[in-house]
N, C-alpha and C. Protein backbone atom coordinates (compact mmCIF):
# COMPACT_ATOMS: atom_id res chain seq x y z
N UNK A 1 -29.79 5.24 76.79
CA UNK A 1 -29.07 5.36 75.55
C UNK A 1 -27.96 6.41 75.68
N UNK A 2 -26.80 6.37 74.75
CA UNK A 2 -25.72 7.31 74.94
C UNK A 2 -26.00 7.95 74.33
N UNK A 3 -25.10 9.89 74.86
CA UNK A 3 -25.93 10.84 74.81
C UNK A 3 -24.62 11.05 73.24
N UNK A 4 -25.73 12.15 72.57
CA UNK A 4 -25.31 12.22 71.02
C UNK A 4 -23.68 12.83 71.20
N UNK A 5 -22.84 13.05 70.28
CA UNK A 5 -21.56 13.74 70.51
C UNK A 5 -22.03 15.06 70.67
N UNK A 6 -20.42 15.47 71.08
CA UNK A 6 -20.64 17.46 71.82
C UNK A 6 -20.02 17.58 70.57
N UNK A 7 -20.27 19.08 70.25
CA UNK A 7 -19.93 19.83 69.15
C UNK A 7 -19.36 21.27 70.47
N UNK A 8 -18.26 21.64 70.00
CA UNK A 8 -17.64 22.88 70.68
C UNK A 8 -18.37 23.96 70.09
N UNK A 9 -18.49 24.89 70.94
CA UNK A 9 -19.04 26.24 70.69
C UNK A 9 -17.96 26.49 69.95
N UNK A 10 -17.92 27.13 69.04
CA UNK A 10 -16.91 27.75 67.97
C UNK A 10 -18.08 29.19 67.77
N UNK A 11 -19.46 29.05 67.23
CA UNK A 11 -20.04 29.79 67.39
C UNK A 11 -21.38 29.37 67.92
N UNK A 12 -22.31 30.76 67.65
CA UNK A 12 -23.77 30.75 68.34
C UNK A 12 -24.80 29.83 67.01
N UNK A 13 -26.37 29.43 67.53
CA UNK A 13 -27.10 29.26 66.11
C UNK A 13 -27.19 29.85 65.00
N UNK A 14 -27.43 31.11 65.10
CA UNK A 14 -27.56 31.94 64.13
C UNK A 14 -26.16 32.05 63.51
N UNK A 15 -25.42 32.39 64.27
CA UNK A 15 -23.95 32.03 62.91
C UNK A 15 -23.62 30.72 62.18
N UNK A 16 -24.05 29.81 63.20
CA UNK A 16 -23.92 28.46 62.25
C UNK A 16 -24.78 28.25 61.06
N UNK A 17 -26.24 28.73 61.51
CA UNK A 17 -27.06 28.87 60.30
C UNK A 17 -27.04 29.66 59.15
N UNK A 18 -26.17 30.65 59.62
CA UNK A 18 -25.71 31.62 58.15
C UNK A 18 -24.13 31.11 57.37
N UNK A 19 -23.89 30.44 58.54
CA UNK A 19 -22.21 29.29 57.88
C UNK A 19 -22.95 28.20 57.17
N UNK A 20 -23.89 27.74 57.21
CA UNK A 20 -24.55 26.54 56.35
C UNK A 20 -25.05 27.01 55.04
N UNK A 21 -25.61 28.06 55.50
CA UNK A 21 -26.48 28.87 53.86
C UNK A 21 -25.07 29.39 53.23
N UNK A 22 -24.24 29.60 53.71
CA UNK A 22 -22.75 30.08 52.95
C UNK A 22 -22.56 29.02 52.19
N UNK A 23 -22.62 28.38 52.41
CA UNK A 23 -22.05 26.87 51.90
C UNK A 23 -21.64 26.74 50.49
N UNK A 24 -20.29 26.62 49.83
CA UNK A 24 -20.46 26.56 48.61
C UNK A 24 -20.58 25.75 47.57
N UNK A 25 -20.52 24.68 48.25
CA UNK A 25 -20.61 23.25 47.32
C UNK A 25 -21.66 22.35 47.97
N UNK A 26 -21.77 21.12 47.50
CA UNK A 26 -22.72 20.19 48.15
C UNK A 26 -21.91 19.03 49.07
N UNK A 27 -20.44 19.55 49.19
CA UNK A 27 -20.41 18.94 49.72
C UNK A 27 -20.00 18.92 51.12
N UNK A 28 -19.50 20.14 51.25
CA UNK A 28 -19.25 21.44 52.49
C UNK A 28 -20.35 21.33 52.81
N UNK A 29 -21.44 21.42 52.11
CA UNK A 29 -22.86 21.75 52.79
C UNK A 29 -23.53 20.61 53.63
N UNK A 30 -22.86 19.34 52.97
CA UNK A 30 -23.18 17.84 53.76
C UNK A 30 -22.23 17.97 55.27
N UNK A 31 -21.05 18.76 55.02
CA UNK A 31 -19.97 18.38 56.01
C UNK A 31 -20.97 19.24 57.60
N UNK A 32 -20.98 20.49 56.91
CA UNK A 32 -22.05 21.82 57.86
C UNK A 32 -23.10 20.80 58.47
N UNK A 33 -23.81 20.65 57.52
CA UNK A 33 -25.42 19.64 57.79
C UNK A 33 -25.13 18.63 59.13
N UNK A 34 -23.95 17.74 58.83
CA UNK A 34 -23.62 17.22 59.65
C UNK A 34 -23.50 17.70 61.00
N UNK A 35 -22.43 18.60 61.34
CA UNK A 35 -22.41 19.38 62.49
C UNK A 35 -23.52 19.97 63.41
N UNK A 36 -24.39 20.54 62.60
CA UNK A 36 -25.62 21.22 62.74
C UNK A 36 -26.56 19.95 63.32
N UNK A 37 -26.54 18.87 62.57
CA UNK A 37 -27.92 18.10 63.13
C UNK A 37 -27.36 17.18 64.53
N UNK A 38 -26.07 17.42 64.92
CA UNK A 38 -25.15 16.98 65.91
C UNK A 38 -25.59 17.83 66.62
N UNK A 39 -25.17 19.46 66.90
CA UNK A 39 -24.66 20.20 67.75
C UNK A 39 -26.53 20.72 68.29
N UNK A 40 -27.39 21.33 67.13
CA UNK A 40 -28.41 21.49 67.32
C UNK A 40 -29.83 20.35 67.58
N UNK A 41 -30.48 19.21 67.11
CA UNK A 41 -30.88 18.46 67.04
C UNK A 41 -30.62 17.36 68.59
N UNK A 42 -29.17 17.32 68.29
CA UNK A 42 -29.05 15.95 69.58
C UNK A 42 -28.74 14.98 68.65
N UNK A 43 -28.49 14.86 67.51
CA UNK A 43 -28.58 13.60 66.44
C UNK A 43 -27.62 12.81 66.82
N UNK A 44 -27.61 11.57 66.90
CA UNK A 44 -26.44 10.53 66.93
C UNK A 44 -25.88 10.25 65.68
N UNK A 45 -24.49 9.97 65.83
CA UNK A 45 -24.04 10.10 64.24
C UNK A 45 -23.79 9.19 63.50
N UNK A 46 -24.63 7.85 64.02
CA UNK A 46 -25.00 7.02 62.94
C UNK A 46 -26.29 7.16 62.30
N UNK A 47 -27.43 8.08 62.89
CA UNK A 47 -28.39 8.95 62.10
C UNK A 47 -28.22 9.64 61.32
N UNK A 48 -27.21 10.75 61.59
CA UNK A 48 -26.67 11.75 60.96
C UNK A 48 -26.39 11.18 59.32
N UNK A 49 -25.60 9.83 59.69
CA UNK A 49 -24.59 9.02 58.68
C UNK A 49 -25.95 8.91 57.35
N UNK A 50 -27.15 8.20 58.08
CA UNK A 50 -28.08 7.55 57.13
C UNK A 50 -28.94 8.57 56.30
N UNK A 51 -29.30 9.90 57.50
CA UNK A 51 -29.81 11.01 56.51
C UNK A 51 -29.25 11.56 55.82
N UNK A 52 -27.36 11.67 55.85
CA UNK A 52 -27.01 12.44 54.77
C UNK A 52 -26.19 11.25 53.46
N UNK A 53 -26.76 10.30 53.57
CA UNK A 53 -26.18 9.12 52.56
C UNK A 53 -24.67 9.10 52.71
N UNK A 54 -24.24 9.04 54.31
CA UNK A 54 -22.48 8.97 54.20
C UNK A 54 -22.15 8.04 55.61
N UNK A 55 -21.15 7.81 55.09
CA UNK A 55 -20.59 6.56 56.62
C UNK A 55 -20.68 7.02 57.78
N UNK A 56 -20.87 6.22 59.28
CA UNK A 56 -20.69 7.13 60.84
C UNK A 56 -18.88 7.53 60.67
N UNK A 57 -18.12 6.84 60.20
CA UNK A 57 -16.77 7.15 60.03
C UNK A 57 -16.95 8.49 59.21
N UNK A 58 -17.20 9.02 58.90
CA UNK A 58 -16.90 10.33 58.01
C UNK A 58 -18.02 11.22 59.00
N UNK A 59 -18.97 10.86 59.54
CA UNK A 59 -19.32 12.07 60.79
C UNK A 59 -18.70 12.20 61.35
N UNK A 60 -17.71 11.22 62.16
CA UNK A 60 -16.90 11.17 63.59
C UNK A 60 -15.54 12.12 63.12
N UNK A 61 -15.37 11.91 62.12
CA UNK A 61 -14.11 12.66 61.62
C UNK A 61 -14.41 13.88 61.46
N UNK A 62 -15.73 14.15 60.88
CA UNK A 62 -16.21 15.89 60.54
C UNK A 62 -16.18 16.43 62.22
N UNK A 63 -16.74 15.78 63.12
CA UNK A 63 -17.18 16.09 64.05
C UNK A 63 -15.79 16.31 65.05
N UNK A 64 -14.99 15.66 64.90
CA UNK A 64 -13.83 15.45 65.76
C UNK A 64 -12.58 17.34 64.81
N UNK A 65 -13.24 17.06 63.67
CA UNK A 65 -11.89 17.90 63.32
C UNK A 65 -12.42 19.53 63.15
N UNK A 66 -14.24 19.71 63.21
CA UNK A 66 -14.78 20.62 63.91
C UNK A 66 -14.57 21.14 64.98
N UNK A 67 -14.45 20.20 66.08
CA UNK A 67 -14.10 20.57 67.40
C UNK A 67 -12.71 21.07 67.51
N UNK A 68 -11.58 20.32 66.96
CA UNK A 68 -10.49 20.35 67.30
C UNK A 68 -9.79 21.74 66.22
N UNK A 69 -10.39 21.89 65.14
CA UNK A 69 -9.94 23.27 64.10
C UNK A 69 -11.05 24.54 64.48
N UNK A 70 -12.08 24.34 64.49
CA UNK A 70 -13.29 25.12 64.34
C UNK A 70 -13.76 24.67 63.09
N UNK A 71 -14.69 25.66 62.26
CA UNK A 71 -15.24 25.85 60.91
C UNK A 71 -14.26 25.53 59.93
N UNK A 72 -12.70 26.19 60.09
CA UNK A 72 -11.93 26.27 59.33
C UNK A 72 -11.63 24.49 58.92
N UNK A 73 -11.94 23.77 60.00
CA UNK A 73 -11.58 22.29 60.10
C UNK A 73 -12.34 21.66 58.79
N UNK A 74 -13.03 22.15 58.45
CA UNK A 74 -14.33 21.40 57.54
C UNK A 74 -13.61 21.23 56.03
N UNK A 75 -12.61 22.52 55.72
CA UNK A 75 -12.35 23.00 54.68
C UNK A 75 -11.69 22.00 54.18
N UNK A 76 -11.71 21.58 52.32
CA UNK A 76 -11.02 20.45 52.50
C UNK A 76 -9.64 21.10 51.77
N UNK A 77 -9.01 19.84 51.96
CA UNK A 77 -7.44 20.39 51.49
C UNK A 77 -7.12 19.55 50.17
N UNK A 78 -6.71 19.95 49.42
CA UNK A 78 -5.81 19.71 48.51
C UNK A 78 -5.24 18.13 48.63
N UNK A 79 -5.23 17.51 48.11
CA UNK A 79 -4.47 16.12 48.31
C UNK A 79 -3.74 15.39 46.84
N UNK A 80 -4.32 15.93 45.73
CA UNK A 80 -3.99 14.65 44.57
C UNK A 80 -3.01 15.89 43.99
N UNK A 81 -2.52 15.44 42.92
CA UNK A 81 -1.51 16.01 41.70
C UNK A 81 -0.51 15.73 41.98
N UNK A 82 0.69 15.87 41.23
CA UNK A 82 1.81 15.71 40.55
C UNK A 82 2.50 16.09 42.04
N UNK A 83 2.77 14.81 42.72
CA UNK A 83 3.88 14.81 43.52
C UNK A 83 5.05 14.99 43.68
N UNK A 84 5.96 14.63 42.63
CA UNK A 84 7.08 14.63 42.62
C UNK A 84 7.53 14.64 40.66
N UNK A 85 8.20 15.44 40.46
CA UNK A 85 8.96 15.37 39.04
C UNK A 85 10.36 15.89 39.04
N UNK A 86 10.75 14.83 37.93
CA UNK A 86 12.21 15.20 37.46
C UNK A 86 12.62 16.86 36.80
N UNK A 87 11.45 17.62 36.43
CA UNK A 87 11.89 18.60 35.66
C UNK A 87 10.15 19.18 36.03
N UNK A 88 10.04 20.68 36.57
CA UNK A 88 8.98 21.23 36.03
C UNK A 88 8.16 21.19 34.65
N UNK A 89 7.18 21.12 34.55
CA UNK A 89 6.34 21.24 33.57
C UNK A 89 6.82 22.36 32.33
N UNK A 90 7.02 23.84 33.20
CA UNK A 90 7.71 24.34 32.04
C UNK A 90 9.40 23.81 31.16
N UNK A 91 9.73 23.44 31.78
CA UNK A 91 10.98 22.45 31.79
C UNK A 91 10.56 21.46 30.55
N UNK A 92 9.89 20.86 30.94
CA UNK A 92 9.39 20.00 30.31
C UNK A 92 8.85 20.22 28.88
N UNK A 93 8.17 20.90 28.73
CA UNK A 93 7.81 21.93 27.49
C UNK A 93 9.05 22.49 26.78
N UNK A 94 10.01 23.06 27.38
CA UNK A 94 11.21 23.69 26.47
C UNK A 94 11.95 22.92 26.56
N UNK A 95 12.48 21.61 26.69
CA UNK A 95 13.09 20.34 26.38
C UNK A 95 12.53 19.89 25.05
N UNK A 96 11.22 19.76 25.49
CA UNK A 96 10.63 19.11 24.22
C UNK A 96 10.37 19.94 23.24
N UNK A 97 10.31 21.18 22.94
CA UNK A 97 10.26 22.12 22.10
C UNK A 97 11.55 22.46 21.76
N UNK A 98 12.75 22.28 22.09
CA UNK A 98 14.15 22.04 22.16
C UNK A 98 14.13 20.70 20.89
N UNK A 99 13.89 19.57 21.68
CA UNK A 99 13.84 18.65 21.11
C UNK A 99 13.86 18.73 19.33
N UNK A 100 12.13 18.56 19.36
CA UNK A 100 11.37 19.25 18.16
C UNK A 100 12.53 20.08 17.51
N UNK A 101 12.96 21.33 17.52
CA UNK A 101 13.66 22.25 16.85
C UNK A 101 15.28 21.40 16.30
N UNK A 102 15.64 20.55 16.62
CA UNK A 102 16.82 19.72 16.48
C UNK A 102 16.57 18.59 15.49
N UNK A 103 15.48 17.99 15.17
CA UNK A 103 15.01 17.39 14.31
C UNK A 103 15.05 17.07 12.87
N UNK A 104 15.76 16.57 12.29
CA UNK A 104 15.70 16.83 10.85
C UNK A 104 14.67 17.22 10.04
N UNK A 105 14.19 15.93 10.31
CA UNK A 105 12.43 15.61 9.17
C UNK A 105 11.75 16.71 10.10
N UNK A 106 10.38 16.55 9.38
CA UNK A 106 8.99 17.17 10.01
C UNK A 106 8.61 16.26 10.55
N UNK A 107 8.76 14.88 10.81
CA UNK A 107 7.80 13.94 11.69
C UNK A 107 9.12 14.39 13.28
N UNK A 108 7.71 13.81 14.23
CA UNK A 108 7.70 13.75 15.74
C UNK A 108 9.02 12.74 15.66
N UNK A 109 9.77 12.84 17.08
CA UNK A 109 10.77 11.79 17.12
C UNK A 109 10.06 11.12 18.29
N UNK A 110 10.73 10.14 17.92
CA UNK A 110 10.15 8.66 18.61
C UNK A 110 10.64 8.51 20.18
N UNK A 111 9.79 7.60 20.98
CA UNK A 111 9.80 7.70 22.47
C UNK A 111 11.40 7.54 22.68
N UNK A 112 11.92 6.59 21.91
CA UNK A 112 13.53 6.39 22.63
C UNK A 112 14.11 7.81 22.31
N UNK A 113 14.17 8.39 21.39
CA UNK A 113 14.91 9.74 20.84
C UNK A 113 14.62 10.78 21.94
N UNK A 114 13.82 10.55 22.38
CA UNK A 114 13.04 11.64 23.34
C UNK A 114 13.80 11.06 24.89
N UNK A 115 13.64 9.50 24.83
CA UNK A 115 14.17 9.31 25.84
C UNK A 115 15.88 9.50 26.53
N UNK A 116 16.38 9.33 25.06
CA UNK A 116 17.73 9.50 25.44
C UNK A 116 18.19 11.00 25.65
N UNK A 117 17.38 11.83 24.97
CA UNK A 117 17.73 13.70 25.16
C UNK A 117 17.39 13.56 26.60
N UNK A 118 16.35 13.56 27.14
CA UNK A 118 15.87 13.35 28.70
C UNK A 118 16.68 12.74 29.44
N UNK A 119 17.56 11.45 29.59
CA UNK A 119 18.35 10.99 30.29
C UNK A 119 19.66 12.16 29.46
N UNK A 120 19.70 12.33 29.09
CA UNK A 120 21.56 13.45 28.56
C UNK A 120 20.92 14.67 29.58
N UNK A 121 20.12 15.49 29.49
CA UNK A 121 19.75 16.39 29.71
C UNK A 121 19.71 16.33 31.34
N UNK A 122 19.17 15.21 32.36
CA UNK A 122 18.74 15.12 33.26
C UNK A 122 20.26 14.26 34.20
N UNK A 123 21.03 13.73 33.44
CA UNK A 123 21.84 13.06 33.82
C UNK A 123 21.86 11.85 34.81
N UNK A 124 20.98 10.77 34.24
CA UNK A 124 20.31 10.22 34.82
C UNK A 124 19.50 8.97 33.91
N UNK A 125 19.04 7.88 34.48
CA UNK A 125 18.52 7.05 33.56
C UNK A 125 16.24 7.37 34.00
N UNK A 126 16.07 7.25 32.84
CA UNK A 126 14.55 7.37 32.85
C UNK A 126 13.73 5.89 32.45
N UNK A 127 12.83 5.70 32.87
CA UNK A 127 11.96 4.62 32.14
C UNK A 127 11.13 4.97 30.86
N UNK A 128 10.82 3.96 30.06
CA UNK A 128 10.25 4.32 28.94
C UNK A 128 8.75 4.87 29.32
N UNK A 129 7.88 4.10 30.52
CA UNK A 129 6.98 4.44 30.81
C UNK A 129 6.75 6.40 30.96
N UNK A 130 7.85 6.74 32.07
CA UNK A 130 7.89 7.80 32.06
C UNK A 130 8.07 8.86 31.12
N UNK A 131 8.50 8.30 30.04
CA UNK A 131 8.70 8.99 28.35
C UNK A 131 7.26 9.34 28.30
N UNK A 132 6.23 8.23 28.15
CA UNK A 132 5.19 7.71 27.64
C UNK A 132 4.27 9.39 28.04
N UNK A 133 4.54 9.18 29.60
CA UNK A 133 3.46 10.12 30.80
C UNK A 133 4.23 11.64 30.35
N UNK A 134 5.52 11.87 29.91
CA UNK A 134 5.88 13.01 29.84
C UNK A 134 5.42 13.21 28.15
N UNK A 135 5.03 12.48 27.56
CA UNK A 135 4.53 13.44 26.45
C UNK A 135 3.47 13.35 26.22
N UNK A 136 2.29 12.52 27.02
CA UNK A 136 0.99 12.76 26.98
C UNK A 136 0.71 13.88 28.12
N UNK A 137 1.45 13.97 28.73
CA UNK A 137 1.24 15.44 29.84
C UNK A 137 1.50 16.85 29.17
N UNK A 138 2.27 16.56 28.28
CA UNK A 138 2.29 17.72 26.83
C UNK A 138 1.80 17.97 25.43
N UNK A 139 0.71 17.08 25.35
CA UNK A 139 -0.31 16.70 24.55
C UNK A 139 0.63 16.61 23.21
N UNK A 140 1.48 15.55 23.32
CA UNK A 140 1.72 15.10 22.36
C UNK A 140 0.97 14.23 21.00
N UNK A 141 0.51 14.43 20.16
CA UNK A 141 -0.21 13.75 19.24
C UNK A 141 0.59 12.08 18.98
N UNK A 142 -0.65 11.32 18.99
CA UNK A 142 -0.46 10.01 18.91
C UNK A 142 0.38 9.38 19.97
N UNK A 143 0.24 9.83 21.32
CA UNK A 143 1.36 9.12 22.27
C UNK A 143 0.58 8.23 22.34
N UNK A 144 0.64 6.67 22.55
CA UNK A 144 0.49 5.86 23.42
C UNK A 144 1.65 4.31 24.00
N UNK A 145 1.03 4.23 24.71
CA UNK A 145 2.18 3.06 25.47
C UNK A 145 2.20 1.66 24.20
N UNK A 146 3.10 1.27 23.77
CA UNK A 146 3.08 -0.24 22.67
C UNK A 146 1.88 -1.03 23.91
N UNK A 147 1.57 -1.62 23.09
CA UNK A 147 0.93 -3.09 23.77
C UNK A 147 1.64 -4.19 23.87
N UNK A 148 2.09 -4.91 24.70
CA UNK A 148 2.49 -6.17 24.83
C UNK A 148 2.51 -7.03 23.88
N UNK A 149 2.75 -7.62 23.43
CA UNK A 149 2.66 -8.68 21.76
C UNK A 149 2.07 -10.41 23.34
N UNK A 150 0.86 -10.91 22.82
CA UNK A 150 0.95 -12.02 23.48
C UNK A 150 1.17 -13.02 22.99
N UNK A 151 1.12 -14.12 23.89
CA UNK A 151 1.92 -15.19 24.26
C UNK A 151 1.54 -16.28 22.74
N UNK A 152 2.32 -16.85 22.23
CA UNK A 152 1.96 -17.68 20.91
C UNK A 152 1.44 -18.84 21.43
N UNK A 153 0.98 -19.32 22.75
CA UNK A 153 0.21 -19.84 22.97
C UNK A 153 -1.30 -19.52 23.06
N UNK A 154 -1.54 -18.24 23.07
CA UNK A 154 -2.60 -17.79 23.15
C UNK A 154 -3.29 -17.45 21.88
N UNK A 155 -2.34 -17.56 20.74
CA UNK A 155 -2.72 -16.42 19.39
C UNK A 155 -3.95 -18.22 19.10
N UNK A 156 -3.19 -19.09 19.22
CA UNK A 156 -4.14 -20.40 18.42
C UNK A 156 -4.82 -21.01 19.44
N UNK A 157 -5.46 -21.16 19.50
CA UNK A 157 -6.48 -21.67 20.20
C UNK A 157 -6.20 -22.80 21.04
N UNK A 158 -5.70 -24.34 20.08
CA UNK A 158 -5.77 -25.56 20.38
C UNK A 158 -4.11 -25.68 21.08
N UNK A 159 -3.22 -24.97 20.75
CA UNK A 159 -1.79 -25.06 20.56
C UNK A 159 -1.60 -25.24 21.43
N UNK A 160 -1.62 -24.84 23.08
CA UNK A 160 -1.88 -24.74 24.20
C UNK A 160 -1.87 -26.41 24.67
N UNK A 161 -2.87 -26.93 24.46
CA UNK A 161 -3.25 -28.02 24.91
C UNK A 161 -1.57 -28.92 24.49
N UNK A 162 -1.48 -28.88 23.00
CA UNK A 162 -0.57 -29.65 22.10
C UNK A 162 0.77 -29.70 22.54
N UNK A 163 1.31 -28.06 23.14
CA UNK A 163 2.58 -28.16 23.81
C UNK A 163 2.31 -28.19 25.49
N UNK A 164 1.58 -28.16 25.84
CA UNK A 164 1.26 -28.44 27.55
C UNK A 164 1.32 -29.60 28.11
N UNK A 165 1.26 -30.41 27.37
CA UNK A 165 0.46 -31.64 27.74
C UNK A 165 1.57 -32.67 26.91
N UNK A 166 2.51 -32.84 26.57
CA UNK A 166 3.20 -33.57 25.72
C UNK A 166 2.59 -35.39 25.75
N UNK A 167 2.69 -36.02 26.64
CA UNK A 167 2.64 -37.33 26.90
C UNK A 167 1.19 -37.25 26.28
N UNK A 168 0.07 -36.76 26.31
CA UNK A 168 -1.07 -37.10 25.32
C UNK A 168 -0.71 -36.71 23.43
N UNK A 169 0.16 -36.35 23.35
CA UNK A 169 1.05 -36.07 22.10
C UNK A 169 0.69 -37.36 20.86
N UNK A 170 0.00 -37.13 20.17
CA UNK A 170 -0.03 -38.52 19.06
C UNK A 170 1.27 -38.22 18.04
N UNK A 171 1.57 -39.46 17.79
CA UNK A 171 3.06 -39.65 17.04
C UNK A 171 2.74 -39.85 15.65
């Protein structure tokens, strides 16, 4: 049988075992666990996979980016949020608090009103969608997207059949 993967000395047992009890989440502690029943044990890491309820693809990767970072490799990084925007968040806030203050009435102005200050302001054309996401990202009260109006074939039931189908059509 093939022999289990190598784990690099990065450190000794006893430091690995006090890097596991460090552990601050459950799921760092699965990533550690992993390593440990690799480096100490002999475990193959489709064992590894089944005792810790996770794929051999996600050992081979812990195991590969252990070796190749050390400990530090385990750590996870950052990946989701707000990639890219037209205007910082605070930006975004004193536009729309801008906005607001320009207003006649006391009611909220409406997505296009908002939309067109945003395209003047930005010099530039915006989508309505993006209206939508920039004032529920500023907890605007009552934002939501319109709904689609559907198809007047769909509102009646039979109607469908009646204009689909013409040649069965009674005269």
């Amino acid at each position: 049988m093939r022999p289990a993967a190598r784990i690099k000395n990065w450190m000794n047992q006893d430091e690995m075992l006090q890097w596991i009890r460090e552990s601050p989440d459950k799921a760092s502690y699965r990533r550690r666990m992993a390593i440990w029943l690799t480096y100490a044990g002999r475990v193959h890491a489709h064992k590894v996979a089944s005792m810790l309820g996770v794929s051999t693809q996600s050992i081979w990767a812990w195991i590969s980016r252990y070796n190749a970072l050390g400990p530090k490799g385990l750590t996870r990084r950052k990946q989701g949020g707000r990639k890219w925007a037209f205007m910082s968040i605070d930006e975004e806030k004193k536009n729309l608090l801008n906005l607001l203050k320009h207003t006649k009435n006391s009611r909220l102005p409406n997505a296009n009103t908002v939309k067109s200050a945003i395209e003047k302001k930005l010099g530039k054309k915006v989508s309505l969608p993006y209206i939508y996401k920039l004032l529920k990202r500023n907890n605007w009260p009552g934002v939501e997207y319109p709904a689609k109006a559907e198809p007047a074939y769909q509102r009646t039931g039979d109607s469908f059949r009646k204009f689909a189908r013409p040649w069965k059509r009674k005269t």
